[in-house]
C-alpha atoms as a PDB file:
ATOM      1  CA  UNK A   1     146.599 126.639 177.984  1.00  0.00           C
ATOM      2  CA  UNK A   2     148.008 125.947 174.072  1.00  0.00           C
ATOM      3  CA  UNK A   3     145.574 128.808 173.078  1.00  0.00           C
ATOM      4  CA  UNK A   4     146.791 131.167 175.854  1.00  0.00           C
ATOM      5  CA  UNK A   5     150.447 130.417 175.280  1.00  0.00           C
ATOM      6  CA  UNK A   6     150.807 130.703 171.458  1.00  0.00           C
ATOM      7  CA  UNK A   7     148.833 133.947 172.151  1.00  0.00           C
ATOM      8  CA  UNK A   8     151.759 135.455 174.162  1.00  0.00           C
ATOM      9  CA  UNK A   9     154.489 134.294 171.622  1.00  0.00           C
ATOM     10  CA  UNK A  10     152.643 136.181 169.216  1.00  0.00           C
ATOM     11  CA  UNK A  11     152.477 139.420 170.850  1.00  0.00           C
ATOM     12  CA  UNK A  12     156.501 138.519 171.816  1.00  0.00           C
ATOM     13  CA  UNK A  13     157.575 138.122 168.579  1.00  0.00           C
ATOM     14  CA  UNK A  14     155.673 140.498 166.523  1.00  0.00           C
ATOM     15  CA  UNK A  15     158.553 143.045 168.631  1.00  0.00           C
ATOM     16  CA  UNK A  16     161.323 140.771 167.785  1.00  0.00           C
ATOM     17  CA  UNK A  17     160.395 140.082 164.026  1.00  0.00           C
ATOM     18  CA  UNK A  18     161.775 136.505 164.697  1.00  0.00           C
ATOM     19  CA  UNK A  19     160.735 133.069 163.615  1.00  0.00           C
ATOM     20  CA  UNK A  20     158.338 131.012 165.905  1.00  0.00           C
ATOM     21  CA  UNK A  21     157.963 127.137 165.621  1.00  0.00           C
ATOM     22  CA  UNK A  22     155.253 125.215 166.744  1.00  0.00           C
ATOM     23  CA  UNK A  23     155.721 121.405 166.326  1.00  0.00           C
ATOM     24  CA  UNK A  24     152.907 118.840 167.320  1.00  0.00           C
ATOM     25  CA  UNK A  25     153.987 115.397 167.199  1.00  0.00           C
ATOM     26  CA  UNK A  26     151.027 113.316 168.380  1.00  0.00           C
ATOM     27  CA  UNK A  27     148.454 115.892 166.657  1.00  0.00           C
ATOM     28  CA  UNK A  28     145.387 114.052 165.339  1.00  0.00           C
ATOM     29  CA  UNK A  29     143.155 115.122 162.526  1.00  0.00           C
ATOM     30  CA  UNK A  30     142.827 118.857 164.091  1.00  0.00           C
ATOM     31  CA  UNK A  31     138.761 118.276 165.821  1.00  0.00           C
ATOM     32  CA  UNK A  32     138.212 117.324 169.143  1.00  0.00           C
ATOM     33  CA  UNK A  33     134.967 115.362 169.458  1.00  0.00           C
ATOM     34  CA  UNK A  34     133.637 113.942 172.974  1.00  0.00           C
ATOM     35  CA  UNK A  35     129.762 113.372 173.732  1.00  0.00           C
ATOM     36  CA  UNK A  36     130.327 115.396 176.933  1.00  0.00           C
ATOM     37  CA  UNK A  37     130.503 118.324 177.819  1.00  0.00           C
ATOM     38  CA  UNK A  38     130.816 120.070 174.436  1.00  0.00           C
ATOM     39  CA  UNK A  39     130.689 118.161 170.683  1.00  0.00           C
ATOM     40  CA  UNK A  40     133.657 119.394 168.620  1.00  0.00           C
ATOM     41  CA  UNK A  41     135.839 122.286 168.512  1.00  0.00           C
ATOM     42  CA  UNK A  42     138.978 122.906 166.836  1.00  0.00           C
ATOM     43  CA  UNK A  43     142.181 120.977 168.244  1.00  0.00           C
ATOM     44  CA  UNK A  44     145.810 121.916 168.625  1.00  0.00           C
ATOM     45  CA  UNK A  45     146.568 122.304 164.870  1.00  0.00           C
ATOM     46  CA  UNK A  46     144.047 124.368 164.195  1.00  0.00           C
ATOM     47  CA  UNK A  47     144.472 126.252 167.043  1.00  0.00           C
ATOM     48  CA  UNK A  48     147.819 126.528 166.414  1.00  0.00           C
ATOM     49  CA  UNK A  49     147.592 127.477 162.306  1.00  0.00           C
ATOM     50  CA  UNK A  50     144.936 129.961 163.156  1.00  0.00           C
ATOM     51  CA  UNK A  51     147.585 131.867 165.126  1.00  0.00           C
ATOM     52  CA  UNK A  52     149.860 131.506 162.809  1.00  0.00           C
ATOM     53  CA  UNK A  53     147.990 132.632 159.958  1.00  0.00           C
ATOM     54  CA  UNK A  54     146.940 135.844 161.683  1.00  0.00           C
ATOM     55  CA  UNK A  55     150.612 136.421 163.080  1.00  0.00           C
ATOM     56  CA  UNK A  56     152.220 139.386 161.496  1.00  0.00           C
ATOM     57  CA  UNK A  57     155.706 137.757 161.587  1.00  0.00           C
ATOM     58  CA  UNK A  58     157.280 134.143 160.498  1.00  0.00           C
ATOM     59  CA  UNK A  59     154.765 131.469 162.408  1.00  0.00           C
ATOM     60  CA  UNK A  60     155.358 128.079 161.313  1.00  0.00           C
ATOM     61  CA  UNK A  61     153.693 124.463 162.059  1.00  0.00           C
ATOM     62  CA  UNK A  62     154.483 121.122 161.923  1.00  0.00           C
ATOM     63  CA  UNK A  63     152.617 118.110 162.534  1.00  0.00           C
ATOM     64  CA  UNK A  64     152.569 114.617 163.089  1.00  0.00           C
ATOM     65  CA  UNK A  65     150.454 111.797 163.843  1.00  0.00           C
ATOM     66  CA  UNK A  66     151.464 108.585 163.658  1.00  0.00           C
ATOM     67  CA  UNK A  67     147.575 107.467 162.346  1.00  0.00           C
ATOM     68  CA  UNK A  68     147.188 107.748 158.546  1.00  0.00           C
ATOM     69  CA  UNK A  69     143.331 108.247 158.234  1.00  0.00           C
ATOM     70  CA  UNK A  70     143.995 111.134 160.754  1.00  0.00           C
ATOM     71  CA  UNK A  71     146.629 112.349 158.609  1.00  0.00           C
ATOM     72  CA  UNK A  72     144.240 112.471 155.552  1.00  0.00           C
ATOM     73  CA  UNK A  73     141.716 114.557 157.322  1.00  0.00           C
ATOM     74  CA  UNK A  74     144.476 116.588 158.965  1.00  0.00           C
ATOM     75  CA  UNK A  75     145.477 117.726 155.381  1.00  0.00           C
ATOM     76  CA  UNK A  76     141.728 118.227 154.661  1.00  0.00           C
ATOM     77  CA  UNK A  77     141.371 120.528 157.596  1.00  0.00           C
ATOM     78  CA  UNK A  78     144.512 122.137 157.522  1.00  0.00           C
ATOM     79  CA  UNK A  79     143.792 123.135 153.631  1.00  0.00           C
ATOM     80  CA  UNK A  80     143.284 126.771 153.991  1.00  0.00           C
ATOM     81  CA  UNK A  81     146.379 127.242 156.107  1.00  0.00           C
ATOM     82  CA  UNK A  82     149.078 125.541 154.622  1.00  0.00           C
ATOM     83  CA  UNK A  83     151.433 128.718 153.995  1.00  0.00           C
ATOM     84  CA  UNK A  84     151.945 128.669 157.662  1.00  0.00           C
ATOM     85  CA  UNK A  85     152.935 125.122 157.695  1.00  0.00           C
ATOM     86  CA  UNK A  86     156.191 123.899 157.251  1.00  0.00           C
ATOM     87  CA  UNK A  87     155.558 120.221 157.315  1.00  0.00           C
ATOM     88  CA  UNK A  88     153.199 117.638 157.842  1.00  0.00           C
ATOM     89  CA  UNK A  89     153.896 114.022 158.625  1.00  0.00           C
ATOM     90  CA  UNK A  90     152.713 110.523 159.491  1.00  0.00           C
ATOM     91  CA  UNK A  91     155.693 108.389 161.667  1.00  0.00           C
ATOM     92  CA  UNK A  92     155.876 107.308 164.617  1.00  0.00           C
ATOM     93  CA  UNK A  93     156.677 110.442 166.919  1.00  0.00           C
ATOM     94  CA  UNK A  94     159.824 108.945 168.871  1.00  0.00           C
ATOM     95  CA  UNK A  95     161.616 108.706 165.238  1.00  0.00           C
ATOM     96  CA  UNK A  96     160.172 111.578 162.837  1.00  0.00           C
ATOM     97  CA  UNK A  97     161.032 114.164 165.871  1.00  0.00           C
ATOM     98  CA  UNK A  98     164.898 113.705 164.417  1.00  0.00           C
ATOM     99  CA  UNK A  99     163.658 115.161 161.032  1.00  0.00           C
ATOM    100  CA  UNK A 100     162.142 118.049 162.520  1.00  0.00           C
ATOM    101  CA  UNK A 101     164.977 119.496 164.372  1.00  0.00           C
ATOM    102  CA  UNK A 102     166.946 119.278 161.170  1.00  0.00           C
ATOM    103  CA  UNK A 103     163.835 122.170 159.658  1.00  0.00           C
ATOM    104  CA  UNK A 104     163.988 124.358 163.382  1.00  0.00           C
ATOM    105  CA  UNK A 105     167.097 126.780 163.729  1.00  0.00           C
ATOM    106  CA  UNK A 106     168.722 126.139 167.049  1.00  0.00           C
ATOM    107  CA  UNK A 107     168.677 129.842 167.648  1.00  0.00           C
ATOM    108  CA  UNK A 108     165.001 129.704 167.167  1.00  0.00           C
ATOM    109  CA  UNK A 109     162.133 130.029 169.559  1.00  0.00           C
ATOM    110  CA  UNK A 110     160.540 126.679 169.221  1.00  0.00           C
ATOM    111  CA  UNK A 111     157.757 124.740 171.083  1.00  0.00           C
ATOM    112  CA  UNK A 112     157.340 120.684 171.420  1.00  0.00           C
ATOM    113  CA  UNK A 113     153.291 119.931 171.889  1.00  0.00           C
ATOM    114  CA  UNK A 114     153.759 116.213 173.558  1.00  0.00           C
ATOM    115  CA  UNK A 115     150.199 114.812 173.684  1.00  0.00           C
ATOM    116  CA  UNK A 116     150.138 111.220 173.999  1.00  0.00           C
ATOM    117  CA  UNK A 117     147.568 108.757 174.578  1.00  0.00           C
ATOM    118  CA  UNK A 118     148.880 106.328 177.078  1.00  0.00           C
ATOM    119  CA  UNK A 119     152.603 106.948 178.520  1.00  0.00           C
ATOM    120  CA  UNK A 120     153.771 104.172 175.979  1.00  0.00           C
ATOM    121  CA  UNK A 121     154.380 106.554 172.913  1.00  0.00           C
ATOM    122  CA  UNK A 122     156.554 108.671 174.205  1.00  0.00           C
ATOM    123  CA  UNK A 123     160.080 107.833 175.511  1.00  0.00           C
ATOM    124  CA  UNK A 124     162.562 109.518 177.786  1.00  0.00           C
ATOM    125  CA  UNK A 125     165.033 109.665 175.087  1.00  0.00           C
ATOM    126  CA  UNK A 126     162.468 111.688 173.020  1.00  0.00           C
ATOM    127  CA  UNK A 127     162.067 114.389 175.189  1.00  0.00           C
ATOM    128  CA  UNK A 128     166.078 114.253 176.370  1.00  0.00           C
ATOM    129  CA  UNK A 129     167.249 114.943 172.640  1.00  0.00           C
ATOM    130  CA  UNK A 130     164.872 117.275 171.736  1.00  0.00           C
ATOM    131  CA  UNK A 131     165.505 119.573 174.581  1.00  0.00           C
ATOM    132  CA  UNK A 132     169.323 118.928 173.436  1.00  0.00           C
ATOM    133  CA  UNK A 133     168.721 120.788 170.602  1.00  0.00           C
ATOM    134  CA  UNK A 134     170.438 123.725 172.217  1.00  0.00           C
ATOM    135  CA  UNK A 135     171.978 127.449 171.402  1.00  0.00           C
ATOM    136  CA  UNK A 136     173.900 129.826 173.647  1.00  0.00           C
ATOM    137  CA  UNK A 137     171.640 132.926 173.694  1.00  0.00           C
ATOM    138  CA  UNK A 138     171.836 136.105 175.457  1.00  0.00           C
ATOM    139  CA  UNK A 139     168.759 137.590 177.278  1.00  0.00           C
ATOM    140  CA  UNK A 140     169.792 140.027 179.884  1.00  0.00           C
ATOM    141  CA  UNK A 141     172.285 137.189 180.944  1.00  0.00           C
ATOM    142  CA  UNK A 142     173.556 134.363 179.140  1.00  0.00           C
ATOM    143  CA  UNK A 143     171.571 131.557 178.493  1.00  0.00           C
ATOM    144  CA  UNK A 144     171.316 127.896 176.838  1.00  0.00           C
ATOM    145  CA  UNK A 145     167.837 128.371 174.427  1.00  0.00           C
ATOM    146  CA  UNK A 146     166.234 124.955 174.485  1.00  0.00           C
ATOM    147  CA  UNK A 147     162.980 124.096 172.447  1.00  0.00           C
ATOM    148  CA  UNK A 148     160.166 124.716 175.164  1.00  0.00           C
ATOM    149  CA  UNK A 149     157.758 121.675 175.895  1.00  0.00           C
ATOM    150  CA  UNK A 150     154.240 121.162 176.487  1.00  0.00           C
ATOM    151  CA  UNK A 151     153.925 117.285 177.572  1.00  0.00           C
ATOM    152  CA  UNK A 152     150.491 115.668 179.025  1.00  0.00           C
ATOM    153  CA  UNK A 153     151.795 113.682 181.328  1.00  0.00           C
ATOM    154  CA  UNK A 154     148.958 110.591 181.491  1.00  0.00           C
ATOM    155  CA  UNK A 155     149.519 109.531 184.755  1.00  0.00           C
ATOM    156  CA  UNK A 156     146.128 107.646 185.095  1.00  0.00           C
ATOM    157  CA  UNK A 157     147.626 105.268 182.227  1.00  0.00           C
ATOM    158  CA  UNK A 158     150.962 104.782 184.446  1.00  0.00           C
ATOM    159  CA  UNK A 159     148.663 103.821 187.672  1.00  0.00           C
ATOM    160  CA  UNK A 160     146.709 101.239 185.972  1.00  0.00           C
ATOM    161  CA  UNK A 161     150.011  99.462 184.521  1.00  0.00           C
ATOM    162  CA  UNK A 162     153.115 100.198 187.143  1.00  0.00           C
ATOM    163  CA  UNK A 163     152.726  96.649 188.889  1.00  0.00           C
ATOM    164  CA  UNK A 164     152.134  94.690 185.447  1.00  0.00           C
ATOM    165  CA  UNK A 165     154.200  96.264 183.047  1.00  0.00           C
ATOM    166  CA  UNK A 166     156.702  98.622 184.589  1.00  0.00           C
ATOM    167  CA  UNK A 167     158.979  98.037 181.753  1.00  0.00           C
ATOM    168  CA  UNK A 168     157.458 100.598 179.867  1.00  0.00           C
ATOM    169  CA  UNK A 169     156.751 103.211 182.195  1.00  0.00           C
ATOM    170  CA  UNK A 170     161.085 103.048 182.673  1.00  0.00           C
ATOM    171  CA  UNK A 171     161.195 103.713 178.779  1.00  0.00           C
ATOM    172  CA  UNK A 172     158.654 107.096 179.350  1.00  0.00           C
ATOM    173  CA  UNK A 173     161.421 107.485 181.813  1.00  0.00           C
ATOM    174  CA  UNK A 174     164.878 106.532 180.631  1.00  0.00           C
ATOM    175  CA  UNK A 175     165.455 104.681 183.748  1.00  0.00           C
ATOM    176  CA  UNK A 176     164.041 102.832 186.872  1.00  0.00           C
ATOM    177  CA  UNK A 177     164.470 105.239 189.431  1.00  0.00           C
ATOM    178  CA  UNK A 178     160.405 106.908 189.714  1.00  0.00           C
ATOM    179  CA  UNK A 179     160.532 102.699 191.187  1.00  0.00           C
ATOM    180  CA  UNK A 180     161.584 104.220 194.506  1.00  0.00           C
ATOM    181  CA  UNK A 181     159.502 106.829 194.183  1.00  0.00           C
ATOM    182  CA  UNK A 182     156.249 105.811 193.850  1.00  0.00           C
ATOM    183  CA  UNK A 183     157.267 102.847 196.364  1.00  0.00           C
ATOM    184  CA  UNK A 184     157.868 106.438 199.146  1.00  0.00           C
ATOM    185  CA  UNK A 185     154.184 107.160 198.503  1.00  0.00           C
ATOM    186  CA  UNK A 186     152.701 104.177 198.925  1.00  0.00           C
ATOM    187  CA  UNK A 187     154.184 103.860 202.434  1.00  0.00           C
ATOM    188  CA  UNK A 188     153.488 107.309 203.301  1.00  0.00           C
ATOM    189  CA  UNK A 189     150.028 106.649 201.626  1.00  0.00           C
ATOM    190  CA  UNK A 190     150.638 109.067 199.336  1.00  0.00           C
ATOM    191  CA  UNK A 191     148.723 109.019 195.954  1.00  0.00           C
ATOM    192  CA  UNK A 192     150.991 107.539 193.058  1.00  0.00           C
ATOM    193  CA  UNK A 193     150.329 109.697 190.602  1.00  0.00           C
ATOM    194  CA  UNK A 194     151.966 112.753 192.680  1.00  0.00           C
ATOM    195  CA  UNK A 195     154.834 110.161 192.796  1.00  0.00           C
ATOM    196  CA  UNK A 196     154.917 110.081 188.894  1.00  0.00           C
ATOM    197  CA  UNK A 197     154.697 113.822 188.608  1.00  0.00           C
ATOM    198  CA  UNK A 198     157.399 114.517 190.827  1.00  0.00           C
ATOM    199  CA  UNK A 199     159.778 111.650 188.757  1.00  0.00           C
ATOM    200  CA  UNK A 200     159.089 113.240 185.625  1.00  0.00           C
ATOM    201  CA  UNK A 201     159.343 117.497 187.223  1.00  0.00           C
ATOM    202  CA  UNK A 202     162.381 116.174 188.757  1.00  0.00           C
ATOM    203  CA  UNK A 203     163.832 114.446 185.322  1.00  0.00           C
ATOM    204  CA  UNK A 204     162.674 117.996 183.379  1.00  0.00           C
ATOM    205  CA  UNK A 205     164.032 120.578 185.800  1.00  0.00           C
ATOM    206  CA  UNK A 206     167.894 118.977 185.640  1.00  0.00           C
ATOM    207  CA  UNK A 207     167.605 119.536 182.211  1.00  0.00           C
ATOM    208  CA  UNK A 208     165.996 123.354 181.823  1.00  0.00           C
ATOM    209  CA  UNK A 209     167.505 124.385 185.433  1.00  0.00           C
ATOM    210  CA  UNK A 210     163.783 126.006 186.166  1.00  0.00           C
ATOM    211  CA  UNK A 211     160.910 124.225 187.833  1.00  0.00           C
ATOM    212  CA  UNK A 212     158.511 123.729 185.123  1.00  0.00           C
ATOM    213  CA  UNK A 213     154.732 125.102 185.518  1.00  0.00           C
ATOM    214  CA  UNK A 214     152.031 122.624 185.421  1.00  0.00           C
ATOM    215  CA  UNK A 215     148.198 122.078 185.555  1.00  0.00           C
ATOM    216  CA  UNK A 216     146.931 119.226 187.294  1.00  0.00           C
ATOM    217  CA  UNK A 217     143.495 118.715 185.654  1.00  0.00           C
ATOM    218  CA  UNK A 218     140.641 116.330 188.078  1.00  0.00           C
ATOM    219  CA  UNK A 219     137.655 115.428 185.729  1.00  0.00           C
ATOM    220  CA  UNK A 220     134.134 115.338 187.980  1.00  0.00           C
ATOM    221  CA  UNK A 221     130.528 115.168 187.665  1.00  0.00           C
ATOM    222  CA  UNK A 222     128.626 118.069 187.650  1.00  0.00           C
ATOM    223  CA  UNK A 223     128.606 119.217 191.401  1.00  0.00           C
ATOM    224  CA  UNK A 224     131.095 116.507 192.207  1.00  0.00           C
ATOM    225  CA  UNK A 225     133.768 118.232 195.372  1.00  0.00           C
ATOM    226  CA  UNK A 226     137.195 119.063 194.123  1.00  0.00           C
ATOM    227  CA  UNK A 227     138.761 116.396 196.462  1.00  0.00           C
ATOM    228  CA  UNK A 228     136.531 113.546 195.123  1.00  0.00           C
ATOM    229  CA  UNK A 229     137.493 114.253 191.633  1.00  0.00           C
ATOM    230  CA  UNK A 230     139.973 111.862 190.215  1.00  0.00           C
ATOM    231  CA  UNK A 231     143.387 113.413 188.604  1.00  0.00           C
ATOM    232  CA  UNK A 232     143.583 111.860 184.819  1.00  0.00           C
ATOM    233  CA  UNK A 233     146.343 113.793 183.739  1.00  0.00           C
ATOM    234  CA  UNK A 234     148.958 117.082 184.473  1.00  0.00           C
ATOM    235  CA  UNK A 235     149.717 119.583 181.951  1.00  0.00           C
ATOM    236  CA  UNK A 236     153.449 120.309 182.157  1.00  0.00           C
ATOM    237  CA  UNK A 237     155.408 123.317 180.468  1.00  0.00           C
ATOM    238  CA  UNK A 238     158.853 124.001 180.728  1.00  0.00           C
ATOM    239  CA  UNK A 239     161.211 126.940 179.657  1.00  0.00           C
ATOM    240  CA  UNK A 240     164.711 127.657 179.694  1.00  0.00           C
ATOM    241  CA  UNK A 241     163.944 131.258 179.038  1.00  0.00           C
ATOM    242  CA  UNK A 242     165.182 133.337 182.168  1.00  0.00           C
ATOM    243  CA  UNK A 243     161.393 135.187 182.109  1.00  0.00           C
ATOM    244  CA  UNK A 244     159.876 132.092 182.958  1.00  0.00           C
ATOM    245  CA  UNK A 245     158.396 133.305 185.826  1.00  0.00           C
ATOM    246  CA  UNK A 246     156.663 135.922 183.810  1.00  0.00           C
ATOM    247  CA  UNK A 247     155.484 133.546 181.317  1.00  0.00           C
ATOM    248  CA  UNK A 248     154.424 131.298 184.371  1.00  0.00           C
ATOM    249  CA  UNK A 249     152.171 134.308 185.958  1.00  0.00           C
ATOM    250  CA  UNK A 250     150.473 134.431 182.780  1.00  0.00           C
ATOM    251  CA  UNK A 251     149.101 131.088 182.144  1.00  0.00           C
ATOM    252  CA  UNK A 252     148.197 130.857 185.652  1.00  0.00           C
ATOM    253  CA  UNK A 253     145.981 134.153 185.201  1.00  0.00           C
ATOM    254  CA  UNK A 254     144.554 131.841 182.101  1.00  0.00           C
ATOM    255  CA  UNK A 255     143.767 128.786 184.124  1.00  0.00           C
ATOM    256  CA  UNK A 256     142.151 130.717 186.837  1.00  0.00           C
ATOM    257  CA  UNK A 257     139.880 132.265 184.039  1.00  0.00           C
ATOM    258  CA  UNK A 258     139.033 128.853 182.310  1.00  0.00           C
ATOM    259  CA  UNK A 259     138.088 127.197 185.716  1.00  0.00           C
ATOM    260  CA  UNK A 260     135.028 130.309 185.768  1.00  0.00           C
ATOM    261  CA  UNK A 261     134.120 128.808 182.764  1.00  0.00           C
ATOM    262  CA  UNK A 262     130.796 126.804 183.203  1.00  0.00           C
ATOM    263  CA  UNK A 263     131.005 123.773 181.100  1.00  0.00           C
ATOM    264  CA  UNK A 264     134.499 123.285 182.399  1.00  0.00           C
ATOM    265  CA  UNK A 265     133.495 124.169 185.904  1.00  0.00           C
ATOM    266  CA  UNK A 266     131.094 121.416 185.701  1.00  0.00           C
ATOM    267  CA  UNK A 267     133.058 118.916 184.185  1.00  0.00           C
ATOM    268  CA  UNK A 268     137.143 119.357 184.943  1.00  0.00           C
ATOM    269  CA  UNK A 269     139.050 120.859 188.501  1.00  0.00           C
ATOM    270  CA  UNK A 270     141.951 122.384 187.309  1.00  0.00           C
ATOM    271  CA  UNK A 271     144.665 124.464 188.876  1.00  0.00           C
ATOM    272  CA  UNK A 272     148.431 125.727 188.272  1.00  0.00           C
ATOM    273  CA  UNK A 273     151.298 125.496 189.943  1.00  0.00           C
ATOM    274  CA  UNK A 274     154.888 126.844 189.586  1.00  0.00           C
ATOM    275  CA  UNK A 275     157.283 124.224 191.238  1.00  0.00           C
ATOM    276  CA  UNK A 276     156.363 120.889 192.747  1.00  0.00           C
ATOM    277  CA  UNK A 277     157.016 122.017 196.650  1.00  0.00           C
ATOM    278  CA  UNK A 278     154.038 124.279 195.839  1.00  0.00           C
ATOM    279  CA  UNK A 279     151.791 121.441 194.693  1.00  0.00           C
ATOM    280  CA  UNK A 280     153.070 119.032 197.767  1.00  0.00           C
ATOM    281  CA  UNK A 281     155.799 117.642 199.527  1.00  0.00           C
ATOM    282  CA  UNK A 282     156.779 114.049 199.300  1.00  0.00           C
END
């Protein structure tokens, strides 16, 4: 979806001649390795440099991971690309994120990659004062411009820990209230990590006033039925842009083409939604 994406900002903004800002915070060494199903192929910075070194307009990166031999081979990979970047970095995400804002014009179009391992590196507060960094903007209508946000949500890391160590899962939150939530589904036998998504949609849309699109992604066997696969995490973008619903129709067209995809079709379920009364109602 990060490929698909940065691919429409670049046709958007080679019309508008303006600055684009792509910020990773939790970006590793920029390869993707896994025995199954494929070996290596080129993660979200190099993903995102690559567009940003063919871009025919201002396309800048920045990048962070908290890891220092990842760092080290980050700059290795990242070596014939560095025009495009603007920064690279090696801090923990939930502090260096206040240094980056400082380098991305408010009146900017900006997006936050939030990839996390477990739901323990990232904080509420994180995501609540990046998305402060705010400009009135004018598109059609008046608008508040917000830094757009791409955050895995790893819900399969919440349901192993929520009954010994909810402490920390109400610091990914900023509060205690997805408590009552995911207390709702287990009496209506409902399965807690829908409760987690809705906490978190719920948390997201007060801030953007749109419902945010996301991609709940099941990993299987090969043959393995779509309702025996196990949800390990949901993909979750959110806009204030008043064409989100555009930008949603897009990336939906984009997951619907990955799924034909056969190693994915044999090892991941994935599918899009635009609100969370589409996905379910709790």
């Amino acid at each position: 979806m990060l490929d698909n994406y940065l691919k429409i900002c670049v046709d958007v903004q080679k019309k508008r001649k303006r600055p684009f800002y792509f910020v990773d915070l939790y970006c590793g060494d920029g390869i993707c390795e896994c025995e199954k199903p494929r070996d290596k192929w080129d993660g979200s910075p190099l993903i995102s440099a690559k567009w940003a070194f063919k871009s025919q307009y201002p396309f800048f990166c920045i990048f962070n991971d908290i890891d220092p031999t990842k760092f080290d081979n980050l700059k290795i990979n990242l070596q014939n690309y560095m025009d495009c970047i603007k920064g690279i970095f090696s801090d923990d995400a939930n502090k260096i994120y206040t240094n980056i804002l400082k380098i991305i014009p408010k009146n900017e179009h900006s997006l936050f990659f939030l990839d996390p391992q477990t739901h323990t590196q990232l904080y509420w507060t994180t995501v609540k004062n990046i998305s402060d960094h705010t400009q009135d903007d004018w598109y059609g209508n008046p608008f508040v411009r917000r830094p757009e946000l791409l955050i895995n949500l790893m819900t399969y890391t919440m349901q192993r820990d929520y009954k010994q160590n909810p402490k920390y899962i109400d610091g990914f939150y900023g509060n205690k209230n997805w408590r009552e939530t995911i207390k709702e589904c287990e009496v209506k036998g409902i399965p807690v990590h829908i409760g987690f998504l809705k906490a978190y949609v719920t948390q997201l849309q007060e801030i953007y006033s749109q419902n945010p699109f996301f991609v709940e992604v099941r990993q299987v066997g090969r043959g393995l039925k779509l309702e025996k696969a196990a949800t390990i995490y949901y993909l979750i973008f959110v806009t204030s842009h008043p064409k989100a619903s555009e930008i949603f129709e897009s990336l939906t067209k984009y997951v619907d083409k990955y799924r034909k995809i056969k190693w994915a079709k044999d090892f991941f379920k994935l599918k899009g939604y635009s609100s969370i009364e589409e996905f379910c109602k709790i």
